[in-house]
C-alpha atoms as a PDB file:
ATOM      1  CA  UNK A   1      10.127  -6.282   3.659  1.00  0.00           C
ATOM      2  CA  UNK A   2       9.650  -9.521   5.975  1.00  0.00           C
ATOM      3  CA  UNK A   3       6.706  -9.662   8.253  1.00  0.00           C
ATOM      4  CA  UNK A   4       7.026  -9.128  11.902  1.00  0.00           C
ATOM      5  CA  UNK A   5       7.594 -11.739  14.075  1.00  0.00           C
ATOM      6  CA  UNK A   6       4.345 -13.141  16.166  1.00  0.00           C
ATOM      7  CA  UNK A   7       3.797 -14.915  19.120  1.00  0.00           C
ATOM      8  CA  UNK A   8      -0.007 -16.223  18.490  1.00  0.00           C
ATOM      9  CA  UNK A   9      -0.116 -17.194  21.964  1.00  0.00           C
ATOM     10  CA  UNK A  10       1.520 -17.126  25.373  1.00  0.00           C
ATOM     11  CA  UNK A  11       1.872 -21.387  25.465  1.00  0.00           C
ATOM     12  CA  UNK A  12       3.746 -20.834  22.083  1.00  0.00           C
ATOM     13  CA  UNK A  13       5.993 -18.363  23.894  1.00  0.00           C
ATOM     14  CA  UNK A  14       6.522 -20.118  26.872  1.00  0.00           C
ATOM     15  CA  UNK A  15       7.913 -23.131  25.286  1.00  0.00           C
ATOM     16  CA  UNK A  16      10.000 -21.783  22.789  1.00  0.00           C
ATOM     17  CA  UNK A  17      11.344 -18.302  24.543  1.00  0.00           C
ATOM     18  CA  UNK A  18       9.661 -18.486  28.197  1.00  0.00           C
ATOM     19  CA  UNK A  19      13.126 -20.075  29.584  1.00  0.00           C
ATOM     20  CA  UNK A  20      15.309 -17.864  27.901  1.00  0.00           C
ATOM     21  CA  UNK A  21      13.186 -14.984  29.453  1.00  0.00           C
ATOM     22  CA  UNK A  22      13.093 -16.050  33.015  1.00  0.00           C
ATOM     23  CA  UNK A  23      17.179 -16.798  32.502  1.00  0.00           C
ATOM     24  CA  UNK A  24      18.081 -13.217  31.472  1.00  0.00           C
ATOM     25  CA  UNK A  25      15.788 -11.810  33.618  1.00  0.00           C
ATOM     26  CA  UNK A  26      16.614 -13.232  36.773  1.00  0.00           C
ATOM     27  CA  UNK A  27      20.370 -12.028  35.385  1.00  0.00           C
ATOM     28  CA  UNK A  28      18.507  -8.576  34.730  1.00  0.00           C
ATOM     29  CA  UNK A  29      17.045  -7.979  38.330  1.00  0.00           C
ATOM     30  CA  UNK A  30      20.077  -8.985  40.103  1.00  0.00           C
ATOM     31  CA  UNK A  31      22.138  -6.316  38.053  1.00  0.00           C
ATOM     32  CA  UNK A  32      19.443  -3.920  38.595  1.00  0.00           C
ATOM     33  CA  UNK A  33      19.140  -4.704  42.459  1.00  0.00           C
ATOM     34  CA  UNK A  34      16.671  -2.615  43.398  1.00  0.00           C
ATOM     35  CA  UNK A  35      15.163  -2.286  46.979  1.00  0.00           C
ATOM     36  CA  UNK A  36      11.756  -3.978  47.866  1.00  0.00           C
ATOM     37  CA  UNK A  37       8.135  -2.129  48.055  1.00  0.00           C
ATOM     38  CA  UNK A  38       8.614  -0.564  44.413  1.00  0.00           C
ATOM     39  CA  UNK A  39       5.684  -0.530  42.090  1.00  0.00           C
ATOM     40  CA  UNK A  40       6.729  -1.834  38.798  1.00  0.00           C
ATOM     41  CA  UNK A  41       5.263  -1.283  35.207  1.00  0.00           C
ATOM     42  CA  UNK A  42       6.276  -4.352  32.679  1.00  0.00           C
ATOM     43  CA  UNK A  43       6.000  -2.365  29.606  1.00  0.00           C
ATOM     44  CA  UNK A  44       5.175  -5.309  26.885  1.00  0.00           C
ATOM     45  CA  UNK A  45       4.612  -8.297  29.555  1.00  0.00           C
ATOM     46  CA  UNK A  46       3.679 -10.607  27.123  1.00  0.00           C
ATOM     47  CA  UNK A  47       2.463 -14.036  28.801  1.00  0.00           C
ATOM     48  CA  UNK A  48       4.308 -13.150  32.259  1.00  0.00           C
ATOM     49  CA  UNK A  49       7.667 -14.756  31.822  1.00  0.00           C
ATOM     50  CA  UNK A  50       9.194 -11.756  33.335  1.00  0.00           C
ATOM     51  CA  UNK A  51       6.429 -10.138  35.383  1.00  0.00           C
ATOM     52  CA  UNK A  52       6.175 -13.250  37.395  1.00  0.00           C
ATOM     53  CA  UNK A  53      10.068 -13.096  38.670  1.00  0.00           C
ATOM     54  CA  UNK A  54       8.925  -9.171  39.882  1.00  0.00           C
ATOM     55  CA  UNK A  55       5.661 -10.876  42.154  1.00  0.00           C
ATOM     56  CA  UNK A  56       7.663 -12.267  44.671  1.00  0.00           C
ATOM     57  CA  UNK A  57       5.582 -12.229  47.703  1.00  0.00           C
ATOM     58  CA  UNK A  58       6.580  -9.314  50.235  1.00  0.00           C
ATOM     59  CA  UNK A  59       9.181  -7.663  47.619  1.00  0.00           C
ATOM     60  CA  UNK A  60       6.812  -5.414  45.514  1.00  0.00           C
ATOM     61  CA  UNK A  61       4.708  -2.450  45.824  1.00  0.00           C
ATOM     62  CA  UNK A  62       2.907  -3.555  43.234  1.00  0.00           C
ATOM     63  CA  UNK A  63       3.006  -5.200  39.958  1.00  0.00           C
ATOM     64  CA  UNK A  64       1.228  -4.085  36.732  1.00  0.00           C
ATOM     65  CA  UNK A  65       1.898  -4.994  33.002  1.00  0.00           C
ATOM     66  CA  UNK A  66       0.832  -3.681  29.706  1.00  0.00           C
ATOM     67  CA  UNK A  67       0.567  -5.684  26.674  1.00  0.00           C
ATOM     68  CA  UNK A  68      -1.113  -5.206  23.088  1.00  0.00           C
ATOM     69  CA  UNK A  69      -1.893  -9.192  23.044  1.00  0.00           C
ATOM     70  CA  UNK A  70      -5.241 -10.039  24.424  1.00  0.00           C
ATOM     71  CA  UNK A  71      -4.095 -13.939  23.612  1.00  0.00           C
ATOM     72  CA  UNK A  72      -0.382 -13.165  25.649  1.00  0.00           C
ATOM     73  CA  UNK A  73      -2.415 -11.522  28.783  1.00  0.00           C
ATOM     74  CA  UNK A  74      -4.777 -14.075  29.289  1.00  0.00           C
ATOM     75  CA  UNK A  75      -1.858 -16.721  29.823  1.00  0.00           C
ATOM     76  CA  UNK A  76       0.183 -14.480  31.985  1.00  0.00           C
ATOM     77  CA  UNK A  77      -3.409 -14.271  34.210  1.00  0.00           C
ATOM     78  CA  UNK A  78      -3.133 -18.110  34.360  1.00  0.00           C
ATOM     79  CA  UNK A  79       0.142 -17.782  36.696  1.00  0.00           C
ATOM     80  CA  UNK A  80      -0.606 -18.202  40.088  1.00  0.00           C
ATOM     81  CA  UNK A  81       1.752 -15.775  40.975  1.00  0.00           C
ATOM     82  CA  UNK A  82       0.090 -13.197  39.130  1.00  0.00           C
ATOM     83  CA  UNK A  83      -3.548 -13.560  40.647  1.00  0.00           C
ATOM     84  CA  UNK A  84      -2.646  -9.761  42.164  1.00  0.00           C
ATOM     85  CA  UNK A  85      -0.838  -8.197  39.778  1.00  0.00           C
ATOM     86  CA  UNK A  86      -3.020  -5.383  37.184  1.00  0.00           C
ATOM     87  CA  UNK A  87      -2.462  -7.049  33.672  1.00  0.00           C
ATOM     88  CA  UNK A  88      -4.136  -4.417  30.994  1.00  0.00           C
ATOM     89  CA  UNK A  89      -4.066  -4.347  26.942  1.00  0.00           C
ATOM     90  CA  UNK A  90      -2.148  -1.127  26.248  1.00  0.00           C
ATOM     91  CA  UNK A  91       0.119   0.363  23.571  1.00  0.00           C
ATOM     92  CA  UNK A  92       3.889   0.934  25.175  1.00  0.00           C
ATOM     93  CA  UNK A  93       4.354   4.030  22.887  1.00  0.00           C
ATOM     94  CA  UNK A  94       0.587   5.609  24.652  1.00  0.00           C
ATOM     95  CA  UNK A  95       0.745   3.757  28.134  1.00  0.00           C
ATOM     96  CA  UNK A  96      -2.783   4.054  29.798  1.00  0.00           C
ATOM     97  CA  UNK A  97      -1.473   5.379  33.116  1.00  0.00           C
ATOM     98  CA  UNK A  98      -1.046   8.907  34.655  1.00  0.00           C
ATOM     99  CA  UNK A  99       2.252  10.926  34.842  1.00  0.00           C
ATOM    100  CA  UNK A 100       4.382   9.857  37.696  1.00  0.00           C
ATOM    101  CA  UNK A 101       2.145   6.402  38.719  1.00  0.00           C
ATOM    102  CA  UNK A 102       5.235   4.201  39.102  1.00  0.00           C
ATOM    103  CA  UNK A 103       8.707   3.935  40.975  1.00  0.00           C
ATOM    104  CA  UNK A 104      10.048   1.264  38.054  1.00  0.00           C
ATOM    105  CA  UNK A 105       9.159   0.960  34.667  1.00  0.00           C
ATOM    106  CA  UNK A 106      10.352  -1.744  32.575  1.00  0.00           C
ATOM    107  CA  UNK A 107      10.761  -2.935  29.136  1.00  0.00           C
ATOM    108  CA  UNK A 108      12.009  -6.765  29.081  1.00  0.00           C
ATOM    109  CA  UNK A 109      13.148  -8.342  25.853  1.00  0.00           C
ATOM    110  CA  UNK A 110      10.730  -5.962  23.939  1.00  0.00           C
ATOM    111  CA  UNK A 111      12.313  -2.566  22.660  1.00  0.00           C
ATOM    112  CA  UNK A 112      13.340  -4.081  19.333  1.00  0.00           C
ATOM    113  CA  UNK A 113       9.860  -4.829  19.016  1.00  0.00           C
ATOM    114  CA  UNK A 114       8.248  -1.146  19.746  1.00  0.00           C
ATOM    115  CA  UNK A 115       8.085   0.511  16.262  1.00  0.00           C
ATOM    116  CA  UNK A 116       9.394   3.994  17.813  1.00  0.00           C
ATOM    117  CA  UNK A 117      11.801   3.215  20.801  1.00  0.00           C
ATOM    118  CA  UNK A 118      12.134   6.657  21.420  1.00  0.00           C
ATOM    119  CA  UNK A 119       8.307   7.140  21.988  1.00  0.00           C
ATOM    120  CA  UNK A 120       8.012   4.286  24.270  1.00  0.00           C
ATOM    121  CA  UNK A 121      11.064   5.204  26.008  1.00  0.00           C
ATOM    122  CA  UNK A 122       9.811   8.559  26.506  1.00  0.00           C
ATOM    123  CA  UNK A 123       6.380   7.188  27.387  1.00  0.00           C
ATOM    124  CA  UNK A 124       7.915   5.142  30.347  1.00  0.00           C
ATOM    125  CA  UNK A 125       9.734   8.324  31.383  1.00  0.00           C
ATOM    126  CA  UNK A 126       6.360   9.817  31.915  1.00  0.00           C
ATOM    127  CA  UNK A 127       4.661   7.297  33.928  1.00  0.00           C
ATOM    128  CA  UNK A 128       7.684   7.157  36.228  1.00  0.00           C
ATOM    129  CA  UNK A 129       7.968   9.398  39.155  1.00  0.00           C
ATOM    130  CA  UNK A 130      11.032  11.988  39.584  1.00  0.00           C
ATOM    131  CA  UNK A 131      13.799  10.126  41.014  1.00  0.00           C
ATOM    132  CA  UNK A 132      12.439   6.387  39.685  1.00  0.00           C
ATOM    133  CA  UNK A 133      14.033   4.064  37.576  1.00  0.00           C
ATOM    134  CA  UNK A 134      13.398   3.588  33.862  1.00  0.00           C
ATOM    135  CA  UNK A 135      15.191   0.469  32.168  1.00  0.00           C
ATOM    136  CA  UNK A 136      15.003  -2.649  29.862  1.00  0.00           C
ATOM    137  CA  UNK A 137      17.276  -5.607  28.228  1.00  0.00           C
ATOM    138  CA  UNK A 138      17.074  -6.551  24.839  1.00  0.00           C
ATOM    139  CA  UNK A 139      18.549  -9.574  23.017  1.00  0.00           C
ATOM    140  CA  UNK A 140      22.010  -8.026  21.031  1.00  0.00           C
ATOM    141  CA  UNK A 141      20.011  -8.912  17.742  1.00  0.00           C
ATOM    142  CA  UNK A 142      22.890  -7.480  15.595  1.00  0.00           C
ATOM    143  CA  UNK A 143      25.730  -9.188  17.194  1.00  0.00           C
ATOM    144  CA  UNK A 144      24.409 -11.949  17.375  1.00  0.00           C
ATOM    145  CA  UNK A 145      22.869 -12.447  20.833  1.00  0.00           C
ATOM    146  CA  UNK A 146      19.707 -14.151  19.675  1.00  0.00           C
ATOM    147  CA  UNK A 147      18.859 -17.483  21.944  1.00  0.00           C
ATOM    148  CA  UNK A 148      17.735 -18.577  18.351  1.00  0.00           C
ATOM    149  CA  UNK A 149      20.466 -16.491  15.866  1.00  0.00           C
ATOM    150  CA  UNK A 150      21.972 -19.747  14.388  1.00  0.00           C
ATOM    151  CA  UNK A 151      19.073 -21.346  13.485  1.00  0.00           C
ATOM    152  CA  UNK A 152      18.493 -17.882  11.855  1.00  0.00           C
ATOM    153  CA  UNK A 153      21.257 -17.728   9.924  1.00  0.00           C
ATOM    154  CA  UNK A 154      21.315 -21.173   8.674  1.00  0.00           C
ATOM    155  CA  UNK A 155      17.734 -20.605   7.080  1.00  0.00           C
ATOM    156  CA  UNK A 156      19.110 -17.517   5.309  1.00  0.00           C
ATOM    157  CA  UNK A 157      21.918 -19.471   4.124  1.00  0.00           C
ATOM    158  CA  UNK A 158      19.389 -21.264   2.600  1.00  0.00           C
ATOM    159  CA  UNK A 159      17.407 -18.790   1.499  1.00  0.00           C
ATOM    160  CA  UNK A 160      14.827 -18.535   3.132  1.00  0.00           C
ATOM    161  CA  UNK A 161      12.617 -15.134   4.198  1.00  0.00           C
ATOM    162  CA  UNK A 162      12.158 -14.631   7.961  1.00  0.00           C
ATOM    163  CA  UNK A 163      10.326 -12.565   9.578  1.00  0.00           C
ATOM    164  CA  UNK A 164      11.969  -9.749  11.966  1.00  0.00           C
ATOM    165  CA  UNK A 165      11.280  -7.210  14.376  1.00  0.00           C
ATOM    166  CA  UNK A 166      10.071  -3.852  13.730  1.00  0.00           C
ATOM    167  CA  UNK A 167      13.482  -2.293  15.284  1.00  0.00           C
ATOM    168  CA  UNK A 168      16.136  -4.580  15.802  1.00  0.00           C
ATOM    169  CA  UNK A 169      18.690  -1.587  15.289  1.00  0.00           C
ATOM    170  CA  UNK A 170      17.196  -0.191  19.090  1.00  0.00           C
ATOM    171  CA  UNK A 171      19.188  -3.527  20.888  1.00  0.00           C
ATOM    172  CA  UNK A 172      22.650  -2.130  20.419  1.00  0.00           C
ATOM    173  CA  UNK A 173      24.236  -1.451  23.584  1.00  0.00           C
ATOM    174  CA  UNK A 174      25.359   2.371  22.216  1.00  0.00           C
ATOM    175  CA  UNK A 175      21.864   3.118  21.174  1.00  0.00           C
ATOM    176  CA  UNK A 176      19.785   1.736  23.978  1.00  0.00           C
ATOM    177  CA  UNK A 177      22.312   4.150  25.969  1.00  0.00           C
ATOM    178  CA  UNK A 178      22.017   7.092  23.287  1.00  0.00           C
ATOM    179  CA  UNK A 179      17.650   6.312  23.466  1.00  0.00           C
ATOM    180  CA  UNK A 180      18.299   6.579  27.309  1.00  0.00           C
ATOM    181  CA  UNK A 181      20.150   9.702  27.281  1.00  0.00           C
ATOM    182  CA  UNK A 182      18.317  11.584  24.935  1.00  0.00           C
ATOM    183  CA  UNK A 183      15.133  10.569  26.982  1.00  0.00           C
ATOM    184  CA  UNK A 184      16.488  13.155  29.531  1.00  0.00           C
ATOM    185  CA  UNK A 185      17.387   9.818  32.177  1.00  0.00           C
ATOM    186  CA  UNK A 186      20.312  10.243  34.226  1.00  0.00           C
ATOM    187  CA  UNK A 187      22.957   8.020  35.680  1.00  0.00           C
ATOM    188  CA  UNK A 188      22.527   5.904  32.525  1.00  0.00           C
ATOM    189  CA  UNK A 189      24.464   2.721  32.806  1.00  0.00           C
ATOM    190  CA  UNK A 190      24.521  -0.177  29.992  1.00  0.00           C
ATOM    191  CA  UNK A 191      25.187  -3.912  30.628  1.00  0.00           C
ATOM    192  CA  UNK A 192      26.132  -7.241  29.075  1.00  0.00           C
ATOM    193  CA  UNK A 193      23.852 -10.283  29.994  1.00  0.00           C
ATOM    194  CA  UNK A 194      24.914 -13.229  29.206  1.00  0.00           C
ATOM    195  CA  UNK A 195      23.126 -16.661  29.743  1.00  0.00           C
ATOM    196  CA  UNK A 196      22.794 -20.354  29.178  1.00  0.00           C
ATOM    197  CA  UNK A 197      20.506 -23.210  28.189  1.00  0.00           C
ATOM    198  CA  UNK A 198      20.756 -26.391  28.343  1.00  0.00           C
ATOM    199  CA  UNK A 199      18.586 -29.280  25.666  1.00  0.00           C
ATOM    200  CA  UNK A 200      18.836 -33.047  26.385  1.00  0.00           C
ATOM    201  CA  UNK A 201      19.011 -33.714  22.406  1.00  0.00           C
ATOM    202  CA  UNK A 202      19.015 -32.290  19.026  1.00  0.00           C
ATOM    203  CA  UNK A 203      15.441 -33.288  18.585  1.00  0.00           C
ATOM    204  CA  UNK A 204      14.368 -31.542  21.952  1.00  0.00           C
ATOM    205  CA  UNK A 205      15.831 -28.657  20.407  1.00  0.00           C
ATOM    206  CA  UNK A 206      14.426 -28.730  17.165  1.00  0.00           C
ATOM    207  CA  UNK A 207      10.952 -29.214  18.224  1.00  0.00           C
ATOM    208  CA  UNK A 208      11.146 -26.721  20.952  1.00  0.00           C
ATOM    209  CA  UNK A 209      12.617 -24.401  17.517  1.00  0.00           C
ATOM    210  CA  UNK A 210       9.845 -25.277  14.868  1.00  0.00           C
ATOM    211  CA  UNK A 211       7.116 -25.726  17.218  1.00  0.00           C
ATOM    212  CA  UNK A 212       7.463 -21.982  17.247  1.00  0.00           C
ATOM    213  CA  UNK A 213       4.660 -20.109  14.672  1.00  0.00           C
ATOM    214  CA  UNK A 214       7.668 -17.728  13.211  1.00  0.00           C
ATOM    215  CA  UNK A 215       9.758 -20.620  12.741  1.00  0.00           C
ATOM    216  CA  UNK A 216       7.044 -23.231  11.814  1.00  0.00           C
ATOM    217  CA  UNK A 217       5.370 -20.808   9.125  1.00  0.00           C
ATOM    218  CA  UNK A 218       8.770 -20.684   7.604  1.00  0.00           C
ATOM    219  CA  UNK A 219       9.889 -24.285   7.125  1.00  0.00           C
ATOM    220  CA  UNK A 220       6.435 -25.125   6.264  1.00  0.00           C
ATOM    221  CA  UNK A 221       7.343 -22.810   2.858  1.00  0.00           C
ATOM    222  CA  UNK A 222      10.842 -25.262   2.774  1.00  0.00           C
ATOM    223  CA  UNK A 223      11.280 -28.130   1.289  1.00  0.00           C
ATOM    224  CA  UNK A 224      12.159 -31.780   2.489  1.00  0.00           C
ATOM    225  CA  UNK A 225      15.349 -31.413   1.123  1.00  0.00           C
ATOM    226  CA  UNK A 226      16.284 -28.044   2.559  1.00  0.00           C
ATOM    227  CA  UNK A 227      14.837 -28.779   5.454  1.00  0.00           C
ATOM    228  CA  UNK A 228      17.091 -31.931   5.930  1.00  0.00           C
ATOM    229  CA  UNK A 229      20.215 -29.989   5.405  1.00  0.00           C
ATOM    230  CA  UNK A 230      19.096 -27.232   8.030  1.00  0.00           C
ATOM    231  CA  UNK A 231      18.570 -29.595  10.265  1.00  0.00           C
ATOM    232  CA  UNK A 232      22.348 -31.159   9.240  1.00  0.00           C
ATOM    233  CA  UNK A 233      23.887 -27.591   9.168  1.00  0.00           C
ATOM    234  CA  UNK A 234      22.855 -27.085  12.721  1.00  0.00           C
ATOM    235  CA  UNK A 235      24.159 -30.852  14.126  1.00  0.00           C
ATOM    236  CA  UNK A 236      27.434 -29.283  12.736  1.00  0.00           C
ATOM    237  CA  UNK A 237      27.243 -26.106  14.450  1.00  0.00           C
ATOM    238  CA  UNK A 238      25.496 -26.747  17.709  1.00  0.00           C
ATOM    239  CA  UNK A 239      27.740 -27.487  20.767  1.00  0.00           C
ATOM    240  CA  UNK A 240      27.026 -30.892  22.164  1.00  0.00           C
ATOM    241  CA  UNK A 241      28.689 -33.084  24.689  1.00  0.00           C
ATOM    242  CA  UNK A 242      29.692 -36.795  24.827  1.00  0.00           C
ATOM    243  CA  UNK A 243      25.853 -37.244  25.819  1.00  0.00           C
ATOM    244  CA  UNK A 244      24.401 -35.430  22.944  1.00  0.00           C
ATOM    245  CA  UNK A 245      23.058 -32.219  25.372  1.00  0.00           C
ATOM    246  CA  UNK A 246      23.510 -29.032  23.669  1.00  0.00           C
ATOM    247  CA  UNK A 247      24.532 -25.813  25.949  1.00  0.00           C
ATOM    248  CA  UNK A 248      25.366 -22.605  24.326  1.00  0.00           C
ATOM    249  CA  UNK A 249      24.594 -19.123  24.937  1.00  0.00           C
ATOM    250  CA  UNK A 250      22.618 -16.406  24.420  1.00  0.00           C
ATOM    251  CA  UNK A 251      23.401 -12.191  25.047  1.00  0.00           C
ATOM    252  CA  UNK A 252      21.371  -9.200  26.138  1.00  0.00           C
ATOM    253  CA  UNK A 253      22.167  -5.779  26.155  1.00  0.00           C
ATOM    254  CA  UNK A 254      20.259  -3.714  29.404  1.00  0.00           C
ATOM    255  CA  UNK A 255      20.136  -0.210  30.473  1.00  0.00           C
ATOM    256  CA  UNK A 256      18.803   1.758  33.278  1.00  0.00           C
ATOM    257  CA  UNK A 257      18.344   5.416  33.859  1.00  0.00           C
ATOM    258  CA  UNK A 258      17.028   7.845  36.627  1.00  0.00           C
ATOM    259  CA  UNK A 259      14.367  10.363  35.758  1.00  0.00           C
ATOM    260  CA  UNK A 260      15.394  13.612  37.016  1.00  0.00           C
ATOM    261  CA  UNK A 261      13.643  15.076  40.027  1.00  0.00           C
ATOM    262  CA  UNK A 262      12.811  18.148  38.137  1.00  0.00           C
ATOM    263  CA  UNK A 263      12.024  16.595  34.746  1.00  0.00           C
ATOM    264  CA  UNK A 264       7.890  16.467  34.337  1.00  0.00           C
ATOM    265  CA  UNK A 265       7.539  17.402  38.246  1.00  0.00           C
ATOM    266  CA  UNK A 266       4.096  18.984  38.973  1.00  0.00           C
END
């Protein structure tokens, strides 16, 4: 069994996933295109990638996040555009809010990483109100939509152990839809995100890659050798143009649902 992937801090997650983040969810909210004066729940918030694209000033009711990572909340309170947002260390499958506190609840890029989906699925049903909005986006992790996936798979190629997310299984578009449904949501819909990234180099790449603790912990067990035809393998695979800049893409899966006006009602 491999360990579970860690982000020891939100700088570490800013450089290597923060862009990725902001790029699918920007994708996500315009899909979702919900009206202003909402108060939103960020179910696993992290450092604030996402929760920051939610504060725009005017749009929200509010703002709050929830996140098990004392190190992860402390960055996201370094955002200016966070200063009013209610940022709290919480467990997504036992959220530490009362039935029916928000009009949104959200789980961005973080349902393969809840150990039960259903639970936190069902505990984001309960915080919503009859009539609100319960959704999330996931990186496809089985087909491949990983911003990272090839490096992945090169490393395995060479044998090496990585670590991997409690639930991986939950970011398939027919079971975030089946979680959804069997929640009790309504008007479930699923959609494919797909976005892009752009590096100047191969090196800006690679150190953006390794200077990740998941990634960095795992070459550091490689040797020169294998790390020198990693590094090779991926100049073979990785898209670049006549400049050397490397665009390709990554996918997400999202869902959203309705909670029914009767379901949970006082």
């Amino acid at each position: 069994m491999t360990d579970p992937i860690r982000f020891d801090d939100g700088a570490s997650y800013e450089r290597y996933m923060g862009a990725w983040s902001q790029l699918a969810g920007a994708a996500f909210l315009e899909w979702l295109a919900l009206s202003p004066g909402l108060r939103w729940l960020d179910v696993g918030c992290g450092n604030g990638a996402f929760t920051e694209l939610l504060a725009v000033p005017g749009a929200p009711g509010g703002v709050y996040g929830v996140d098990p990572s004392a190190a992860q909340l402390a960055y996201a309170r370094t955002r200016a555009a966070l200063r009013d947002a209610e940022l709290r260390e919480g467990d997504a499958m036992a959220l530490p809010y009362p039935d029916h506190t928000f009009d949104v609840a959200v789980m961005p890029l973080v349902l393969f990483f809840v150990p039960d989906p259903a639970k936190g699925i069902a505990e984001m049903t309960r915080v919503v109100r009859p009539g609100g909005v319960v959704t999330a986006y996931a990186w496809d992790m089985h087909g491949g939509g990983f911003p990272y996936h090839m490096v992945q798979r090169e490393m395995r190629a060479l044998g090496a152990v990585l670590p991997a997310p409690p639930s991986p299984q939950a970011s398939r578009g027919e079971v975030m839809t089946a979680l959804w449904r069997d929640a009790g949501l309504t008007d479930v819909e699923l959609h494919e995100i797909t976005v892009y990234r752009t590096f100047a180099s191969f090196d800006e790449f690679w150190a953006i890659v390794v200077g990740w603790a998941a990634v960095a912990e795992t070459v550091a067990t490689m040797s020169a050798a294998s790390i020198a035809q990693l590094t090779a393998r991926l100049r073979e695979c990785l898209p670049s143009d006549d400049r050397g800049r490397i665009t390709y893409a990554a996918r997400a899966n999202a869902v959203k649902g309705r909670v029914p006006r009767g379901l949970g009602a006082p």
